[in-house]
PDB file of N, CA and C in Angstrom:
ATOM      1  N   UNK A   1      -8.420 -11.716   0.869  1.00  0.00           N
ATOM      2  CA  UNK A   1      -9.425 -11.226  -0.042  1.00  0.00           C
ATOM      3  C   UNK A   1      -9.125  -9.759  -0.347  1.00  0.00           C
ATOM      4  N   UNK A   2      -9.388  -9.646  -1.338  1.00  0.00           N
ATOM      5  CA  UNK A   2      -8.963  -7.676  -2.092  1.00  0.00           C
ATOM      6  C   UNK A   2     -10.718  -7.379  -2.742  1.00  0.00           C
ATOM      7  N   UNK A   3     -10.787  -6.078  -2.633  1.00  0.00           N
ATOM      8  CA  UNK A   3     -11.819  -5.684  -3.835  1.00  0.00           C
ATOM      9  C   UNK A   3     -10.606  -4.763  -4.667  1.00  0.00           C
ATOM     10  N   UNK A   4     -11.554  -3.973  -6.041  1.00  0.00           N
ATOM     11  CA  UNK A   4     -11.225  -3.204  -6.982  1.00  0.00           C
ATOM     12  C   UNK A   4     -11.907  -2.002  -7.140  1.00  0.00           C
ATOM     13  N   UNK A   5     -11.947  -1.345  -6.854  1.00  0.00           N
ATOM     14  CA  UNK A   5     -12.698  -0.557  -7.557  1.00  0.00           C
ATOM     15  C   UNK A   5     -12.154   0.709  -8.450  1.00  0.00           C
ATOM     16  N   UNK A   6     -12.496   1.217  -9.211  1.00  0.00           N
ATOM     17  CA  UNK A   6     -12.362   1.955 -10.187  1.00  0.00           C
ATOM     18  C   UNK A   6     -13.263   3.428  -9.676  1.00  0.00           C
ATOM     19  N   UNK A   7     -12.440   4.573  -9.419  1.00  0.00           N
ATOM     20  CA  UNK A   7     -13.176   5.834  -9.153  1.00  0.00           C
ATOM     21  C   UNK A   7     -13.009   7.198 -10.332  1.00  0.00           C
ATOM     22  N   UNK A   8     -13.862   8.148 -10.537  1.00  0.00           N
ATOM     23  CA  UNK A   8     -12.929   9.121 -11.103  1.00  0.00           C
ATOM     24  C   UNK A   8     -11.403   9.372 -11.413  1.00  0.00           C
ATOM     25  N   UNK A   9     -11.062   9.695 -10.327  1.00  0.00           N
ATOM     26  CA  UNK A   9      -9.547  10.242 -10.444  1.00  0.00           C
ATOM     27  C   UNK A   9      -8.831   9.130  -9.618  1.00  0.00           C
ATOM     28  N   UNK A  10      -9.102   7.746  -9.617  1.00  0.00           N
ATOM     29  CA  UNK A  10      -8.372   6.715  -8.471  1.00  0.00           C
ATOM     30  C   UNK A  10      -8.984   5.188  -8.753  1.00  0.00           C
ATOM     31  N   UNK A  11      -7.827   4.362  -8.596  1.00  0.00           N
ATOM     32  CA  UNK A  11      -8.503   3.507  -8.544  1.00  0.00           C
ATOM     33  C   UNK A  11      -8.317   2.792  -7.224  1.00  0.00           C
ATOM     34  N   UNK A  12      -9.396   2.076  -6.358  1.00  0.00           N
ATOM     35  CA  UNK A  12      -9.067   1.545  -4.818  1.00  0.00           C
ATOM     36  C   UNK A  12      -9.210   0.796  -4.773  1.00  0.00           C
ATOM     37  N   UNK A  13      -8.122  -0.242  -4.016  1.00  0.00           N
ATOM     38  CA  UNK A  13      -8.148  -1.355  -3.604  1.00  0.00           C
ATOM     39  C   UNK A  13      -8.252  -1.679  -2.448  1.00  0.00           C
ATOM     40  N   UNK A  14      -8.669  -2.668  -1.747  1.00  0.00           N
ATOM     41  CA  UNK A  14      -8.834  -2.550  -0.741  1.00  0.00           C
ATOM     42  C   UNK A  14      -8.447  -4.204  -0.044  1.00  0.00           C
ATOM     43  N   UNK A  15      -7.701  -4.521   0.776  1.00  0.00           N
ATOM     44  CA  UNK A  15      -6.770  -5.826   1.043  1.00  0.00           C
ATOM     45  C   UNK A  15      -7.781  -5.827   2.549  1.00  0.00           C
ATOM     46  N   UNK A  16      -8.389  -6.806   2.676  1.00  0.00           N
ATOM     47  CA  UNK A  16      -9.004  -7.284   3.480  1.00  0.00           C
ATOM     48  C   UNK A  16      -8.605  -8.254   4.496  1.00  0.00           C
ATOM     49  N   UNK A  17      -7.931  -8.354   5.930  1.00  0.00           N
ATOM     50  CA  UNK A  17      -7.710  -9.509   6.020  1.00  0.00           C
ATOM     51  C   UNK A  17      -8.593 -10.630   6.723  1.00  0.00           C
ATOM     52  N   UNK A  18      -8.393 -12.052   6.396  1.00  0.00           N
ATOM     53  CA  UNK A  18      -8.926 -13.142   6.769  1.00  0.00           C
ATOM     54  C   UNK A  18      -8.040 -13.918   7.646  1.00  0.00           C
ATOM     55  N   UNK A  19      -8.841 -14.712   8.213  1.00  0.00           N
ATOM     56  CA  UNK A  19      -7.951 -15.322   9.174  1.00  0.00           C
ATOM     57  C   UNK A  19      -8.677 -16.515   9.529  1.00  0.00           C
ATOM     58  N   UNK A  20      -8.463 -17.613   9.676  1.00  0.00           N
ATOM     59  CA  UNK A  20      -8.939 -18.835  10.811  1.00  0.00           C
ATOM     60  C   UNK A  20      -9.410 -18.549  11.977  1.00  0.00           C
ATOM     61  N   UNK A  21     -11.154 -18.728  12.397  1.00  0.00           N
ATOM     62  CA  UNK A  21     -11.409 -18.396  13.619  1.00  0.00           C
ATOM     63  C   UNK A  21     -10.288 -18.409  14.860  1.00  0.00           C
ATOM     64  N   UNK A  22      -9.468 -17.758  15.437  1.00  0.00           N
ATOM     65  CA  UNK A  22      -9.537 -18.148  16.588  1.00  0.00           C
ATOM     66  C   UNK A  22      -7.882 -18.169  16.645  1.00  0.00           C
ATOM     67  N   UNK A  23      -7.126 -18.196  15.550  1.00  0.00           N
ATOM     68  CA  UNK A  23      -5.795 -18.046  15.167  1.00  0.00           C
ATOM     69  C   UNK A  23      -4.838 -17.048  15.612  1.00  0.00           C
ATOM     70  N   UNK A  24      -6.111 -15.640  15.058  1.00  0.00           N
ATOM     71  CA  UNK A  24      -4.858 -14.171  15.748  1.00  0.00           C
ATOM     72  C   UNK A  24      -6.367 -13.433  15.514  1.00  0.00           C
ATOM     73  N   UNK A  25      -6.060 -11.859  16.388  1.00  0.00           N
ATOM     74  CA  UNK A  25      -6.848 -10.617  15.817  1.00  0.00           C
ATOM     75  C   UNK A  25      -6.663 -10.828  14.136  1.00  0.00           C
ATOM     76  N   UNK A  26      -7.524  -9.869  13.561  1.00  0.00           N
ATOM     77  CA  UNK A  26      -7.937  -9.638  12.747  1.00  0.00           C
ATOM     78  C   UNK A  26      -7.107  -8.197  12.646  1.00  0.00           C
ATOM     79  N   UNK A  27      -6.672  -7.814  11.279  1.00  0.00           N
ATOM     80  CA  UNK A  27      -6.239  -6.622  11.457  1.00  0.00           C
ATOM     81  C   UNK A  27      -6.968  -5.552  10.345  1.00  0.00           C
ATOM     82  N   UNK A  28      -6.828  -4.350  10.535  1.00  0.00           N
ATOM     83  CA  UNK A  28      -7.898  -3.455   9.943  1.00  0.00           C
ATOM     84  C   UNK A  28      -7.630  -3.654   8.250  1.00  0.00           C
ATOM     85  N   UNK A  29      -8.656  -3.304   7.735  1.00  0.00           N
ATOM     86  CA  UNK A  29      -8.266  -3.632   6.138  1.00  0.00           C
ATOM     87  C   UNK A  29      -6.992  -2.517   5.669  1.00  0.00           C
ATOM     88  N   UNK A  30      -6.493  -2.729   4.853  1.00  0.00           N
ATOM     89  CA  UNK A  30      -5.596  -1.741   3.906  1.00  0.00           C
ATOM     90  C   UNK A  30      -6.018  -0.828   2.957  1.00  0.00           C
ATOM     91  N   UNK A  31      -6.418   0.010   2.699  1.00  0.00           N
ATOM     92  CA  UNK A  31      -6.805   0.816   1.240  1.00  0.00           C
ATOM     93  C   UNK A  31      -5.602   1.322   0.558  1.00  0.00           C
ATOM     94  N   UNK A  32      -5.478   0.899  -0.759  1.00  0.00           N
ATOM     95  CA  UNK A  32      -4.542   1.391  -1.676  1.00  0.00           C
ATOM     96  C   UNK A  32      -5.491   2.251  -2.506  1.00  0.00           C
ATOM     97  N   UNK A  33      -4.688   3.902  -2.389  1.00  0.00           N
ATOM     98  CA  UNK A  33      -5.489   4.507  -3.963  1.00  0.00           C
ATOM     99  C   UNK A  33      -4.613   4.835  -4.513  1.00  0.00           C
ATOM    100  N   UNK A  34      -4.338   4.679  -6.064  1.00  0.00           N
ATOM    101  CA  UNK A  34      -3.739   4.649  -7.142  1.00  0.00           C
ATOM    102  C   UNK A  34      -3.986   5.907  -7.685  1.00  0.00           C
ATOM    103  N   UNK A  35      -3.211   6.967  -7.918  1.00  0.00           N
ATOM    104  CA  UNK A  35      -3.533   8.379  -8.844  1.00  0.00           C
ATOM    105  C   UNK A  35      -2.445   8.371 -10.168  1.00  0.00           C
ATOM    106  N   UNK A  36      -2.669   9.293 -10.885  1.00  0.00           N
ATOM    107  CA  UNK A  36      -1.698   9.557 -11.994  1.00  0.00           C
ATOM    108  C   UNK A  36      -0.252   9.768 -11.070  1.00  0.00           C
ATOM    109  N   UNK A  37       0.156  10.271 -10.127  1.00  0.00           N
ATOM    110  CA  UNK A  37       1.162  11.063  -9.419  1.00  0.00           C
ATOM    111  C   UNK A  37       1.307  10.452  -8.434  1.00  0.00           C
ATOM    112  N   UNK A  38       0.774   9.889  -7.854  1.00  0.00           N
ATOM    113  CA  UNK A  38       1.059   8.808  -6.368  1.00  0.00           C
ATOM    114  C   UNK A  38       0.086   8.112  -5.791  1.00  0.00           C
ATOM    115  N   UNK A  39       0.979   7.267  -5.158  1.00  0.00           N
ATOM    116  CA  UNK A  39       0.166   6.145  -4.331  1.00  0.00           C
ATOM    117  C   UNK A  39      -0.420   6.536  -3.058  1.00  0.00           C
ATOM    118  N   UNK A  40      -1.227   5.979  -2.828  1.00  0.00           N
ATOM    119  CA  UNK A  40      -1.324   6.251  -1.200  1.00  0.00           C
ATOM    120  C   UNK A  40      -2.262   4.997  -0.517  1.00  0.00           C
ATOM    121  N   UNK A  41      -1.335   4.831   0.829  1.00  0.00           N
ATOM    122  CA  UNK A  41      -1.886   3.272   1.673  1.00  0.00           C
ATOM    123  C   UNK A  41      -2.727   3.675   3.235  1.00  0.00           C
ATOM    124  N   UNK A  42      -3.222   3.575   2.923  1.00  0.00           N
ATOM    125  CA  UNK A  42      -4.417   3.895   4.149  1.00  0.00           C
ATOM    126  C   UNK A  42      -4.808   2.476   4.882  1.00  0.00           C
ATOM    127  N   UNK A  43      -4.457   2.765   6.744  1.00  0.00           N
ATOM    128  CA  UNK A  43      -4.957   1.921   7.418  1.00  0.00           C
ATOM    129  C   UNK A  43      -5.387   2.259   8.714  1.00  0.00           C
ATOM    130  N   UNK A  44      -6.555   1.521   9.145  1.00  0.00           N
ATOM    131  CA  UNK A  44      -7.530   2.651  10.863  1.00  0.00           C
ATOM    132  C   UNK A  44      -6.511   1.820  11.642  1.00  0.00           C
ATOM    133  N   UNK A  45      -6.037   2.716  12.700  1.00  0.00           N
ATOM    134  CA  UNK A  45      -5.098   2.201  13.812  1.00  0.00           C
ATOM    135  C   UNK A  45      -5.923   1.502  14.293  1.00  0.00           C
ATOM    136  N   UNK A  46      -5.147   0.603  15.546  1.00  0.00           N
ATOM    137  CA  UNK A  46      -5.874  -0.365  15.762  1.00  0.00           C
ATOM    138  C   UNK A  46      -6.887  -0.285  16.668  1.00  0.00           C
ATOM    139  N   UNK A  47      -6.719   1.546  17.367  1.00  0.00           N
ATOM    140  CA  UNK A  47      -7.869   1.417  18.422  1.00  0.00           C
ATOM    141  C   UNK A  47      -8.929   2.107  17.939  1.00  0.00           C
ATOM    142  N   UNK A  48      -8.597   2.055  16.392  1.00  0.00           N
ATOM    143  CA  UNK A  48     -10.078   2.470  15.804  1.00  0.00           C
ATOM    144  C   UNK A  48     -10.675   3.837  15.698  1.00  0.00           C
ATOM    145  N   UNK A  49      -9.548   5.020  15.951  1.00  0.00           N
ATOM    146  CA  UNK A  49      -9.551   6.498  16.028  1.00  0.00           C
ATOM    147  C   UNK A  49      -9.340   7.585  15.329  1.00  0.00           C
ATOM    148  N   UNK A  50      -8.131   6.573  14.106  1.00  0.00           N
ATOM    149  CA  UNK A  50      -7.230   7.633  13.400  1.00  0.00           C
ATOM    150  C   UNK A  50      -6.987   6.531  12.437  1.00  0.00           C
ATOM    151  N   UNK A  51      -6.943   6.944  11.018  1.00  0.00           N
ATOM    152  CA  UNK A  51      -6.510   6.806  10.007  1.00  0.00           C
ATOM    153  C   UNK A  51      -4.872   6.902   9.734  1.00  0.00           C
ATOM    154  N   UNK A  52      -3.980   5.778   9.736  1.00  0.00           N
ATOM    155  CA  UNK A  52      -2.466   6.499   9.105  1.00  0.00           C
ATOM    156  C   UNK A  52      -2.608   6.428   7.459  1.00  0.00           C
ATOM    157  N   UNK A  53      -2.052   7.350   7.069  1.00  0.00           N
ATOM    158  CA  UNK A  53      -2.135   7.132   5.519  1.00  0.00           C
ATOM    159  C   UNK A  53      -0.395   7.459   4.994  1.00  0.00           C
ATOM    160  N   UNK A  54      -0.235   6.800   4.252  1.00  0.00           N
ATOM    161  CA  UNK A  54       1.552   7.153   4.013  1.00  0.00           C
ATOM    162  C   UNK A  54       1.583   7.052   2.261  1.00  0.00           C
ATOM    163  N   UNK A  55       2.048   8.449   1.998  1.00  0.00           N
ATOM    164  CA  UNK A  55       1.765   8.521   0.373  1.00  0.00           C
ATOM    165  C   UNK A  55       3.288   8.222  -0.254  1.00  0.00           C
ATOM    166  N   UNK A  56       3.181   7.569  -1.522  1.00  0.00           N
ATOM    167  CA  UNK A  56       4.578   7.497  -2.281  1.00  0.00           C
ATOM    168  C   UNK A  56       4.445   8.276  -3.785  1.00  0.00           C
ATOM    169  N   UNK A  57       5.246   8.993  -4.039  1.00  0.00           N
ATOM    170  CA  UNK A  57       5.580   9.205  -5.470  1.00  0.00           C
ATOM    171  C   UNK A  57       5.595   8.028  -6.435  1.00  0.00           C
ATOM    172  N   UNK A  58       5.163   8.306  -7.577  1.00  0.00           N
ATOM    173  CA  UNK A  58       5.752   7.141  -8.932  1.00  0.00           C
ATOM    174  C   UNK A  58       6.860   6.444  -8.178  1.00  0.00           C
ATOM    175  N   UNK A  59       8.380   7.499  -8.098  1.00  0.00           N
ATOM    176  CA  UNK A  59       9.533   7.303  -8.107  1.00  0.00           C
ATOM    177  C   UNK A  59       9.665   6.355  -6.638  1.00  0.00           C
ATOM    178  N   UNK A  60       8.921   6.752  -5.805  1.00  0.00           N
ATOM    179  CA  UNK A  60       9.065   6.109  -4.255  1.00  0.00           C
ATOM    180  C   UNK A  60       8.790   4.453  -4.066  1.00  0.00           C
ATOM    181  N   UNK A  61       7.291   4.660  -5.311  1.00  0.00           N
ATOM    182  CA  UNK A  61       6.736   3.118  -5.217  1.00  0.00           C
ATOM    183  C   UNK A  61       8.002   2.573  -6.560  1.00  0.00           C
ATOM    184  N   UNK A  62       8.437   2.616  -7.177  1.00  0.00           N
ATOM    185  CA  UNK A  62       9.335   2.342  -8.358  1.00  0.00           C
ATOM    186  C   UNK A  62      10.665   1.575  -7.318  1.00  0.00           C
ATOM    187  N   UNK A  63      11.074   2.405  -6.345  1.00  0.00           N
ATOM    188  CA  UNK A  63      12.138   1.625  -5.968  1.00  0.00           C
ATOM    189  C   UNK A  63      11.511   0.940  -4.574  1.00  0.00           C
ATOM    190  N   UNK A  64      10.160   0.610  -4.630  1.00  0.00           N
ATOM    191  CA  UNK A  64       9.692  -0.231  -3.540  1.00  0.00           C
ATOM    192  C   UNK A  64       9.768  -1.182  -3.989  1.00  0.00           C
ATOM    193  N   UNK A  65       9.143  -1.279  -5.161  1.00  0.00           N
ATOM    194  CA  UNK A  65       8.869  -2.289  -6.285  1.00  0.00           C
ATOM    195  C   UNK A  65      10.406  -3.441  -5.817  1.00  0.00           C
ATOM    196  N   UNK A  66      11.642  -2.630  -6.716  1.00  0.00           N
ATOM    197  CA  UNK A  66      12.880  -2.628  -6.803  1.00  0.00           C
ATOM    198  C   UNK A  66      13.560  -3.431  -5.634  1.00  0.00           C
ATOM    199  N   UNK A  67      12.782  -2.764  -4.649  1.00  0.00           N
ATOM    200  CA  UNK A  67      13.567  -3.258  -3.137  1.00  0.00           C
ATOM    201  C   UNK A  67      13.394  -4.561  -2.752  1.00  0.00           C
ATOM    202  N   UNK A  68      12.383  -4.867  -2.928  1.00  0.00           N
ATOM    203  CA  UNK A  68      11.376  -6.570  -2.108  1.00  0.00           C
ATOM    204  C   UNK A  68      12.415  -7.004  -3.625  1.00  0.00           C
ATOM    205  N   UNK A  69      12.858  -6.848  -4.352  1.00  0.00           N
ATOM    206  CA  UNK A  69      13.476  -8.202  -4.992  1.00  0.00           C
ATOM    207  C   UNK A  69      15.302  -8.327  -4.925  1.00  0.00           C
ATOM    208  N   UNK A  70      15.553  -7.397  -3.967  1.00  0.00           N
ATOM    209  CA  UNK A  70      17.036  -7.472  -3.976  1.00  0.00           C
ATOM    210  C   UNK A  70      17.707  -7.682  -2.881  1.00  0.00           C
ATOM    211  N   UNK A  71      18.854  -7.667  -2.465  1.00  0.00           N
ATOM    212  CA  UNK A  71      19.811  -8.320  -1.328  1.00  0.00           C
ATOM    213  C   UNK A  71      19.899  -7.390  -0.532  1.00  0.00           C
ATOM    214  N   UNK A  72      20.466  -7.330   0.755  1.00  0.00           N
ATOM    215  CA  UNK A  72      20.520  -6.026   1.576  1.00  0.00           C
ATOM    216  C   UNK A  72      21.358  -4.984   0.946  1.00  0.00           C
ATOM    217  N   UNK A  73      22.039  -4.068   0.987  1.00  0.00           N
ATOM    218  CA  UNK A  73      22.566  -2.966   0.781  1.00  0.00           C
ATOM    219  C   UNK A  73      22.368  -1.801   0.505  1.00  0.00           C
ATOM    220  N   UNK A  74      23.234  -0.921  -0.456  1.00  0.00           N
ATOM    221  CA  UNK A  74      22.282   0.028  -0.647  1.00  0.00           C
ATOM    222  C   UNK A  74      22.429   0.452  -2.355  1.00  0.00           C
ATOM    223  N   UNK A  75      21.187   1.128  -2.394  1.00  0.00           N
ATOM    224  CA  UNK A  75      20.941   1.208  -3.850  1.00  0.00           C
ATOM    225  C   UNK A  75      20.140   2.940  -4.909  1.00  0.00           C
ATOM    226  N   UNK A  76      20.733   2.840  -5.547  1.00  0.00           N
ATOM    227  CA  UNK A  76      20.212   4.467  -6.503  1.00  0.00           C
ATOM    228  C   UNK A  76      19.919   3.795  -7.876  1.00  0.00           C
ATOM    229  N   UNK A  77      18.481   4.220  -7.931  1.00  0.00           N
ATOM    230  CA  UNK A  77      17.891   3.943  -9.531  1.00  0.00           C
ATOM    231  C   UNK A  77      18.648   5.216 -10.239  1.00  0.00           C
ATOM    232  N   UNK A  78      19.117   5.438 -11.220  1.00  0.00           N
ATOM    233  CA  UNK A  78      19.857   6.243 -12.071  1.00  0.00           C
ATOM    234  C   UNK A  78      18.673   6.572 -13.376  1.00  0.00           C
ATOM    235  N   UNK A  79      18.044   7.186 -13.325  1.00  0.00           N
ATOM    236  CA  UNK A  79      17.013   8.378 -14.054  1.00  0.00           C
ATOM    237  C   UNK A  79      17.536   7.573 -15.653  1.00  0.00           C
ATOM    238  N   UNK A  80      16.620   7.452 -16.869  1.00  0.00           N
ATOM    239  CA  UNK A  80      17.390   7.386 -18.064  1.00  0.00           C
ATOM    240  C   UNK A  80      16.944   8.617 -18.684  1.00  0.00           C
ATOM    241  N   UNK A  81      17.948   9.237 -20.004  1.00  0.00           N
ATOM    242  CA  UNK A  81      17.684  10.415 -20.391  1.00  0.00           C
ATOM    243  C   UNK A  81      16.712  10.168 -21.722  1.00  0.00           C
TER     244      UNK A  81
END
C-alpha cells in the first residue's frame, strides 16, 4: 500500500508495508519526498530512534532509474549538449 500526497514545495509518498499475519516483521514505512532538485528516502531504524534519510540529485536518481534495467558492469550517462 502507498499514499500521495501533494505538499508546498514536495510531493510525499509514503510505501507502507503489508504483510500476512504471522509471515515476517513488519518493516517501518518508507517516505519518498520529491523536490524540484532532489529526492530524498526516509526510513525509522528499526529500533525506532533515528530516522536514516539518504538524498539523491536529479542526476543520482536518473542513473538509478538506468541501473535496475541493465546487466552488471559499469556505466557513465554522457550529459547531451
Amino acid at each position: 500500500m502507498f499514499t500521495i500526497e501533494h505538499e508546498f514545495d514536495a510531493t510525499v509518498i509514503t510505501l507502507i508495508d503489508e504483510t500476512e499475519p504471522h509471515t515476517r516483521p513488519l518493516n517501518e514505512d518508507v517516505v519518498i519526498l520529491t523536490f524540484d532538485d532532489r529526492v530524498v528516502v526516509e526510513q525509522m531504524n528499526p529500533d525506532g530512534k533515528e530516522v536514516t534519510r539518504i538524498t539523491f540529485t536529479m542526476h543520482q536518481l536518473a542513473e538509478l532509474r538506468l541501473a535496475l534495467n541493465l546487466p552488471e558492469g559499469n556505466y557513465r550517462i554522457e550529459k547531451e549538449d
